[in-house]
Protein backbone atom coordinates (compact mmCIF):
# COMPACT_ATOMS: atom_id res chain seq x y z
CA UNK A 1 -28.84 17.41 5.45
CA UNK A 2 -28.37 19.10 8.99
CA UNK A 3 -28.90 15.85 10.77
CA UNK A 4 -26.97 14.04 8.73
CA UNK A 5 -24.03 16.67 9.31
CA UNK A 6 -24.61 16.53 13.10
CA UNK A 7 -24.41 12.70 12.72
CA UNK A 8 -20.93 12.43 10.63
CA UNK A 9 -19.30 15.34 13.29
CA UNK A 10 -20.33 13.37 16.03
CA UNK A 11 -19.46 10.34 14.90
CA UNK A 12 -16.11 11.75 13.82
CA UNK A 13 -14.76 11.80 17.49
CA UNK A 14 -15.30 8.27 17.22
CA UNK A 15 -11.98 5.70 17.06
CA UNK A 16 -10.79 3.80 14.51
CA UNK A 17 -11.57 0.63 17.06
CA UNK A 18 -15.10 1.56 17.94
CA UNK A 19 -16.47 1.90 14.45
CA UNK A 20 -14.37 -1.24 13.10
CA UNK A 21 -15.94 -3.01 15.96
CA UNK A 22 -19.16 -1.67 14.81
CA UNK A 23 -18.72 -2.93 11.53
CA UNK A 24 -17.62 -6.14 12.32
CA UNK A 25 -20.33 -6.57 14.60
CA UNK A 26 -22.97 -5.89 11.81
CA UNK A 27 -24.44 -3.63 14.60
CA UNK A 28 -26.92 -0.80 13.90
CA UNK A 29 -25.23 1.77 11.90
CA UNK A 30 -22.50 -0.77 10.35
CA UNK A 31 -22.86 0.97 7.19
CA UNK A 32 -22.58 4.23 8.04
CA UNK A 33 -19.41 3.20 10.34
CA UNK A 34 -18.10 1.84 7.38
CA UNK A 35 -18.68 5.10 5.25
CA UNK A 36 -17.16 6.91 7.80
CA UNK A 37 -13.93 4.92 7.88
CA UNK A 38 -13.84 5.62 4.15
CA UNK A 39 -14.29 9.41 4.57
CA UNK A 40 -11.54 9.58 6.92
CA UNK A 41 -8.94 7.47 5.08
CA UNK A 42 -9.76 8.05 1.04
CA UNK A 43 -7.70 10.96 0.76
CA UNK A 44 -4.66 9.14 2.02
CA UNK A 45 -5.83 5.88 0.16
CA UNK A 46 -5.92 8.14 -3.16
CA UNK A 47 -2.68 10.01 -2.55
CA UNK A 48 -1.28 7.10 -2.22
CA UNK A 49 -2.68 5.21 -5.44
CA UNK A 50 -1.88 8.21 -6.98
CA UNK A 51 1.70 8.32 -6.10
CA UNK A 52 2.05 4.16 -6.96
CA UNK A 53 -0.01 4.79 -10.32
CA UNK A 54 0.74 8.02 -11.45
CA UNK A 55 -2.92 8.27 -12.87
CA UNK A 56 -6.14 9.88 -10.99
CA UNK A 57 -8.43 7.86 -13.13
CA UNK A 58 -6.32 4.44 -12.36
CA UNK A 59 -6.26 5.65 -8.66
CA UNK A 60 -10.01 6.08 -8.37
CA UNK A 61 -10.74 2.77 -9.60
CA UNK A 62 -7.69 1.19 -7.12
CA UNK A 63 -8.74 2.98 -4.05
CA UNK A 64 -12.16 1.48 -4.61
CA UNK A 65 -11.01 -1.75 -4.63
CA UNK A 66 -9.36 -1.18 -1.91
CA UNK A 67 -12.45 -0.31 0.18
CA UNK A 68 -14.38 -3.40 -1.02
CA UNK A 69 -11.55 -5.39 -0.11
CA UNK A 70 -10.97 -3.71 3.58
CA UNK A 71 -14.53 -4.25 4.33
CA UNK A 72 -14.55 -8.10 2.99
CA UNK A 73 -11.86 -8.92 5.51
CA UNK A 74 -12.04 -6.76 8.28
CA UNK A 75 -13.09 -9.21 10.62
CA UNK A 76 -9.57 -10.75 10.00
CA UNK A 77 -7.87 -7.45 11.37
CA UNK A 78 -6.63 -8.80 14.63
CA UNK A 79 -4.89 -5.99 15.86
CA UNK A 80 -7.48 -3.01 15.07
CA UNK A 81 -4.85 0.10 16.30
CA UNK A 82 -2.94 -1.14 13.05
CA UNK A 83 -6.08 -0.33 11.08
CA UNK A 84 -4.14 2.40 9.01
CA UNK A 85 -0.97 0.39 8.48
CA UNK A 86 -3.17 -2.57 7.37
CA UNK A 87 -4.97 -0.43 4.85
CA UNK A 88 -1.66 0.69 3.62
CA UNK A 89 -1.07 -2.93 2.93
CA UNK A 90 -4.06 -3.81 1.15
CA UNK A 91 -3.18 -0.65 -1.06
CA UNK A 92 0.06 -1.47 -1.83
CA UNK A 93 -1.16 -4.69 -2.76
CA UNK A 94 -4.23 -3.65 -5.05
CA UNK A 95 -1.46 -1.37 -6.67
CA UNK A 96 0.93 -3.99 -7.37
CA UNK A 97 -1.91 -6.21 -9.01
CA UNK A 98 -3.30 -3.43 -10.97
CA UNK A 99 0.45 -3.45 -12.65
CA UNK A 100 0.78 -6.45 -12.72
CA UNK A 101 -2.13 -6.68 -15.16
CA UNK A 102 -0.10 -4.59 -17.76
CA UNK A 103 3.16 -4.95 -19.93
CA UNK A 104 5.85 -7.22 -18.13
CA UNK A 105 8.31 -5.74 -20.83
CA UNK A 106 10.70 -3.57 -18.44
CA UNK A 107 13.94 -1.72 -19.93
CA UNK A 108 15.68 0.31 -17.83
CA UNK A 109 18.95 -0.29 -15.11
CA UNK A 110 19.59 -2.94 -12.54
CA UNK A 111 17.05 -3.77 -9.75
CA UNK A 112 18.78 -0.99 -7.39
CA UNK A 113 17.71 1.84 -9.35
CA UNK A 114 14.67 0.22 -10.28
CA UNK A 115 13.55 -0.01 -6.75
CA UNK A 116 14.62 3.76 -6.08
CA UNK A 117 10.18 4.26 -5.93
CA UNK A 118 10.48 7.78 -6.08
CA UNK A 119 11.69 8.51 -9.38
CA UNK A 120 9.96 5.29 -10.91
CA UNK A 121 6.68 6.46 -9.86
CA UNK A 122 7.18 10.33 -10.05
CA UNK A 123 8.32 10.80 -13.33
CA UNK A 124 5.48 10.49 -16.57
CA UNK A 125 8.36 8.95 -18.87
CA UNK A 126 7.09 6.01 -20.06
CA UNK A 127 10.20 4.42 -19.46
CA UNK A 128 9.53 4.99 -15.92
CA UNK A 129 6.39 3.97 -15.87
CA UNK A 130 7.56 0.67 -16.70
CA UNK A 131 9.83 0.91 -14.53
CA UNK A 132 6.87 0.78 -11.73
CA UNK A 133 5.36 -1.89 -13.63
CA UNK A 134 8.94 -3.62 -12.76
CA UNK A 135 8.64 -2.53 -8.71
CA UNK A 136 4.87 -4.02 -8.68
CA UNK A 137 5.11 -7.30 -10.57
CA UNK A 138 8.41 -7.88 -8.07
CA UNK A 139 7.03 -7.08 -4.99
CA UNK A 140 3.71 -8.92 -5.61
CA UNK A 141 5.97 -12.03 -5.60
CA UNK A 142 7.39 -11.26 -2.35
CA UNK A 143 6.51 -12.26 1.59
CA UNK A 144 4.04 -9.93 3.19
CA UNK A 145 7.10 -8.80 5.46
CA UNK A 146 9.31 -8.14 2.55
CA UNK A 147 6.61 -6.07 1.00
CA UNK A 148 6.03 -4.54 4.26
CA UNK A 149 9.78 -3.25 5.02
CA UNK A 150 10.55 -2.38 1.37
CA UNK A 151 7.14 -0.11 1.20
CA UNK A 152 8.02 1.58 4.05
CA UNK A 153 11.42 2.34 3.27
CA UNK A 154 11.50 3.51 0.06
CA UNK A 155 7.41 4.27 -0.81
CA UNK A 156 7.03 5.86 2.73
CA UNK A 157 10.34 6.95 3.02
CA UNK A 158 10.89 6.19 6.71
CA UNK A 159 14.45 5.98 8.19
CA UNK A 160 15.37 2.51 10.36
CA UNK A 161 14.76 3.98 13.26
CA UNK A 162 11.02 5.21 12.41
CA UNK A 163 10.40 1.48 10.85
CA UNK A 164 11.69 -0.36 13.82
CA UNK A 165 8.71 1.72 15.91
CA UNK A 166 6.51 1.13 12.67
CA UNK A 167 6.88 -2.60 13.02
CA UNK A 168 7.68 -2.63 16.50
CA UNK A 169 11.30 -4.55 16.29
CA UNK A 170 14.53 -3.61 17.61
CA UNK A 171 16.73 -1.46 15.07
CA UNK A 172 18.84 -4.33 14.47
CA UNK A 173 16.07 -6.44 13.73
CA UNK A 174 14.19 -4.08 11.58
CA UNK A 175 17.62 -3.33 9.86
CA UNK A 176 17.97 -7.61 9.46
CA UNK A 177 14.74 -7.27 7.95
CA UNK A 178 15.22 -5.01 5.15
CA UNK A 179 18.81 -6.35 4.39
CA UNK A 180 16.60 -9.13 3.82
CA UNK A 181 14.07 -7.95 1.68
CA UNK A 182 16.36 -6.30 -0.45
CA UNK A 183 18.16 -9.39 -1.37
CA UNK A 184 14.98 -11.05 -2.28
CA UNK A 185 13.58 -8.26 -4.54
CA UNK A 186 16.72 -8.70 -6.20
CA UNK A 187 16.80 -12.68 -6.84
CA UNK A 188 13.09 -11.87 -7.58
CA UNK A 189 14.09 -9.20 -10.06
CA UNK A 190 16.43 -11.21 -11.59
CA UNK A 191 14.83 -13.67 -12.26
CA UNK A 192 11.34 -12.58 -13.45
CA UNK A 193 13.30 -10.37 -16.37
CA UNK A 194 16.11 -12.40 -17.13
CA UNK A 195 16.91 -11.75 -20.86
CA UNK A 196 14.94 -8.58 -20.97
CA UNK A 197 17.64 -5.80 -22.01
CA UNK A 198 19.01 -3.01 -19.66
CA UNK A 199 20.51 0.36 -20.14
């Protein structure tokens, strides 16, 4: 137990880069690079299930996947300083699909509100819950980059400015880019629930 402690607080001066390149390599000690990338980000991964879900249990079993699925394809992870903000992605996306699996019945207001993440996710109404089922099922059906913009605006709740560094365009572009997204979450919106009823 001792050693192993030594181990994991030496290793944990290690980068993100190193151990990915570890992995990837299938050098000696892949696995435990791999567990070690897990014990660093889980709590975030959770949190953020969590806050997408609004269930622990549902969030365990999510955050999982979202492990398996970050080692499967980390050899596809070109650019490996972006590790965190492509494990963000493949959350958002294992999210999305776990609501998608449920009820597409939605009632609630127009796709504005129903995008406002914060109070569709926060709230234990059920109403709001299907609410998130709405955000999920419409974002699933969007580009990555519309996904991308639309999850850090309103799940991460960054201004312009901080998701023009995120995504490293100029503010007008980044601002281009959401304008963007929001008009296809929209056409998405309405048309994946047209004839469903709204408040």
């Amino acid at each position: 137990m001792i050693a192993l402690a030594s181990v994991m607080e030496t290793s944990s001066c290690r980068s993100d880069d190193a151990l990915i390149t570890q992995v990837v390599l299938c050098a000696e000690g892949a696995r435990e690079a791999f567990d070690l990338l897990m014990a660093r980000y889980r709590p975030w991964v959770l949190q953020r299930c969590r806050f997408h879900l609004g269930s622990d249990d549902d969030a365990q079993d999510v955050a999982q996947q979202v492990f398996i699925r970050a080692h499967a394809h980390l050899a596809q992870l070109k650019d490996r300083a972006q590790f965190k903000a492509w494990l963000r992605m493949i959350a958002n996306n294992c999210c999305n699909r776990f609501l998608n699996q449920r009820s597409r019945y939605v009632t609630g207001d127009d796709a504005d509100e129903v995008l406002n993440a914060r109070e569709v996710i926060s709230s234990d109404n059920y109403l709001y819950m299907e609410k998130a089922e709405a955000v999920g099922e419409v974002l699933s059906q969007l580009p990555v980059t519309a996904q991308q913009v639309l999850t850090l605006r309103f799940f991460e709740e960054l201004s312009l400015v901080q998701i023009a560094e995120n995504l490293r365009l100029t503010l007008s572009a980044a601002k281009a880019r959401l304008y963007r997204a929001l008009a296809q979450f929209r056409s998405v919106f309405e048309l994946t629930f047209e004839g469903d009823s709204y408040a």
